[in-house]
Protein backbone atom coordinates (compact mmCIF):
# COMPACT_ATOMS: atom_id res chain seq x y z
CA UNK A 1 -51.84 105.37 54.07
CA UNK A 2 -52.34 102.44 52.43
CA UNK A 3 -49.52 100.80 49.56
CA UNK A 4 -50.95 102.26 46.43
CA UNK A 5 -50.93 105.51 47.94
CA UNK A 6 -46.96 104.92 48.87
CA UNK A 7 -45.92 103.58 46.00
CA UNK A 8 -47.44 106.54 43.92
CA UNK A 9 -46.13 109.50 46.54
CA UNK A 10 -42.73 107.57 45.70
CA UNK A 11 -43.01 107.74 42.36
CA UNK A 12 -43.26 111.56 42.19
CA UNK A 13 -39.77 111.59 44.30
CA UNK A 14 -36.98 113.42 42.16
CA UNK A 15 -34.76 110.01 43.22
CA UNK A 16 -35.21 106.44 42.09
CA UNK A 17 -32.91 104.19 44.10
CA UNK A 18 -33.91 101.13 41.51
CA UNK A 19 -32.12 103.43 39.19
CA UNK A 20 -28.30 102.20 38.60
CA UNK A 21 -26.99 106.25 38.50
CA UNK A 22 -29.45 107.42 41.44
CA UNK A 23 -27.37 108.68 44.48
CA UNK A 24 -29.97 107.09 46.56
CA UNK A 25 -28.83 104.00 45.78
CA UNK A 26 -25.36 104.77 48.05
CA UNK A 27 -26.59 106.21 50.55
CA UNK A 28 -28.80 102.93 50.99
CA UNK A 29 -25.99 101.00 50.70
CA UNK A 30 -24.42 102.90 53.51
CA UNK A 31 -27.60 102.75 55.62
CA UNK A 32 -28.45 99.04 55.08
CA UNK A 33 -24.87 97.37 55.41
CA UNK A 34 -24.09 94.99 57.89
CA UNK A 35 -21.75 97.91 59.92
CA UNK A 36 -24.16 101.12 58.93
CA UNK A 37 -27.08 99.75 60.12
CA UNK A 38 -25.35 98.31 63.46
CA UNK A 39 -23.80 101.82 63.98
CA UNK A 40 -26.55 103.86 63.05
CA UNK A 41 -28.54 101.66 65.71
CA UNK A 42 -25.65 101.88 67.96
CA UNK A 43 -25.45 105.10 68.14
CA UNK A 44 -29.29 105.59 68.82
CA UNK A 45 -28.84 105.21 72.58
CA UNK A 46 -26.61 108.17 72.67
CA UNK A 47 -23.55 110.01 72.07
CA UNK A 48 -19.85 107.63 72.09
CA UNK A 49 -16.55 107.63 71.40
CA UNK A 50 -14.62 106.10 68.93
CA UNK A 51 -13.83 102.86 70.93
CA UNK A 52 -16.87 102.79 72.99
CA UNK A 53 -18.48 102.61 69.59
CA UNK A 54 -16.64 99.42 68.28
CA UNK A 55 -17.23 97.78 71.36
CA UNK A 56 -21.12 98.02 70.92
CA UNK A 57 -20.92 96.95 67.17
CA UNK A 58 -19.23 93.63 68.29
CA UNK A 59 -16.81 92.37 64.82
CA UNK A 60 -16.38 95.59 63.42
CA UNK A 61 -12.27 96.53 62.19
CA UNK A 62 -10.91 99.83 63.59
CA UNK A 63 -10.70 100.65 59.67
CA UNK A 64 -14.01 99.48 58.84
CA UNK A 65 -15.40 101.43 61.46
CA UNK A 66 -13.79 104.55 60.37
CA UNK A 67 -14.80 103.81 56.94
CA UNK A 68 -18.33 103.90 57.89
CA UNK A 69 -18.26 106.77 60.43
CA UNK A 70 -17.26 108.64 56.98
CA UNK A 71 -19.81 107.77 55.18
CA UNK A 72 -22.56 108.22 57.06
CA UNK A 73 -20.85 111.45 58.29
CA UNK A 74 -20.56 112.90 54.63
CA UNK A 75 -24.61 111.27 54.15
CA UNK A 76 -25.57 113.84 56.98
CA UNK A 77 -26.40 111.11 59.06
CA UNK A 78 -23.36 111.37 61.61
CA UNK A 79 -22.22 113.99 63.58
CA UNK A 80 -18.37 114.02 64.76
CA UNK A 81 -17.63 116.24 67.58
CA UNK A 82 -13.94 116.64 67.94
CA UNK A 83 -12.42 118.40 71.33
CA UNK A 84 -9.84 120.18 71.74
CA UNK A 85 -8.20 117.85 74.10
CA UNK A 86 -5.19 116.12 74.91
CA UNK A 87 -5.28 113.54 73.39
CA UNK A 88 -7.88 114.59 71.31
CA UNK A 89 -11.28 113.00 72.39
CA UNK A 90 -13.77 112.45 69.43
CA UNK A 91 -17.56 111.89 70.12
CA UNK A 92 -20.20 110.50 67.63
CA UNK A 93 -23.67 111.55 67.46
CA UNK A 94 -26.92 111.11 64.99
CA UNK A 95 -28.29 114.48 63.42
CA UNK A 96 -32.10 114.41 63.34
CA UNK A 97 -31.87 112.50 60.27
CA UNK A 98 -29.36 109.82 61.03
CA UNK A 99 -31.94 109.63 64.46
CA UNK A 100 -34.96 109.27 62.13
CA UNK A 101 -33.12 106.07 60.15
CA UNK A 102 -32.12 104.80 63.09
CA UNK A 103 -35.67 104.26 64.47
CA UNK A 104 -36.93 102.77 61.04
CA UNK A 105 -33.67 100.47 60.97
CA UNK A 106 -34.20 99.38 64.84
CA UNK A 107 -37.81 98.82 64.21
CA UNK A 108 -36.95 96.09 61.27
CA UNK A 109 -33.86 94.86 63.64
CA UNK A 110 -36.14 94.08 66.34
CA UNK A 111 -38.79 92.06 64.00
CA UNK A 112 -36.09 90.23 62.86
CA UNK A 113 -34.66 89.17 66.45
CA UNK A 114 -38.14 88.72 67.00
CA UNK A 115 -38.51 86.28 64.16
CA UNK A 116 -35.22 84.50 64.74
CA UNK A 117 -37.42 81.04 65.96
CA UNK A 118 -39.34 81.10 62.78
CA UNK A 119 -35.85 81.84 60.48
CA UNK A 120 -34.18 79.05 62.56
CA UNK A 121 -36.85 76.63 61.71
CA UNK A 122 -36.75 77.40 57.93
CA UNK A 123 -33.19 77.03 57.86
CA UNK A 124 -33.36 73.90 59.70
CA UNK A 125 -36.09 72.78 57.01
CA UNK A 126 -34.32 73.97 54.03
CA UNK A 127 -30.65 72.16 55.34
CA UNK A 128 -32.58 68.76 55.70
CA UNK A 129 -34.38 69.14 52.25
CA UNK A 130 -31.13 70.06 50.95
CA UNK A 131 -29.00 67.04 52.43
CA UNK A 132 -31.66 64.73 50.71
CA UNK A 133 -31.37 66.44 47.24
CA UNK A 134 -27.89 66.44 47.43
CA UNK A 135 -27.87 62.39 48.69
CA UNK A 136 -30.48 61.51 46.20
């Protein structure tokens, strides 16, 4: 399928995420930021717990991690499995379409560690040619 043929199979979607009152437009934002995307990828390997799961997204607040487990949770992307236990033991899964993100987000996460020389390099180039304006 070639771009044009995207772009107009998008256009006859009943959602516009470039417009301001589309409810696309959150759910991308809760897919694409910083601790979405790390838990939806996270969570790709497998079923985990609460703390297991802020372990593997290295940074994240217990509260910001909560945060985000609801709102990918009320997106349909997150399933939370709590037992009956004492103390109560909660597990986090994908649903089939939290698990179909995840592989689209992990494919563009891995081209960018992949690309991490050539980012380096332009940063590097861009910090130099910046000093000199700056000096000049």
């Amino acid at each position: 399928m070639d771009v044009t043929q995207e772009r107009t199979e998008a256009q006859d979607l009943p959602y516009n995420v470039f417009a301001k009152a589309c409810p696309s437009r959150g759910t991308l934002e809760h897919v694409t930021g910083r601790w979405g995307a790390l838990t939806l990828g996270a969570l790709y390997e497998g079923s985990l717990r609460f703390n297991a799961l802020r372990r593997r997204v290295d940074g994240v607040s217990e509260k910001m991690l909560s945060q985000t487990l609801h709102a990918l949770e009320r997106d349909g992307l997150v399933h939370r499995e709590a037992q009956p236990t004492n103390p109560p033991r909660v597990d986090y899964e994908l649903t089939p379409l939290g698990r179909e993100i995840a592989e689209r987000l992990l494919s563009l996460i891995h081209f960018v560690e992949g690309s991490m020389d050539d980012v380096l390099a332009a940063r590097e180039r861009y910090d130099t040619r910046r000093d000199a304006e700056l000096r000049a």
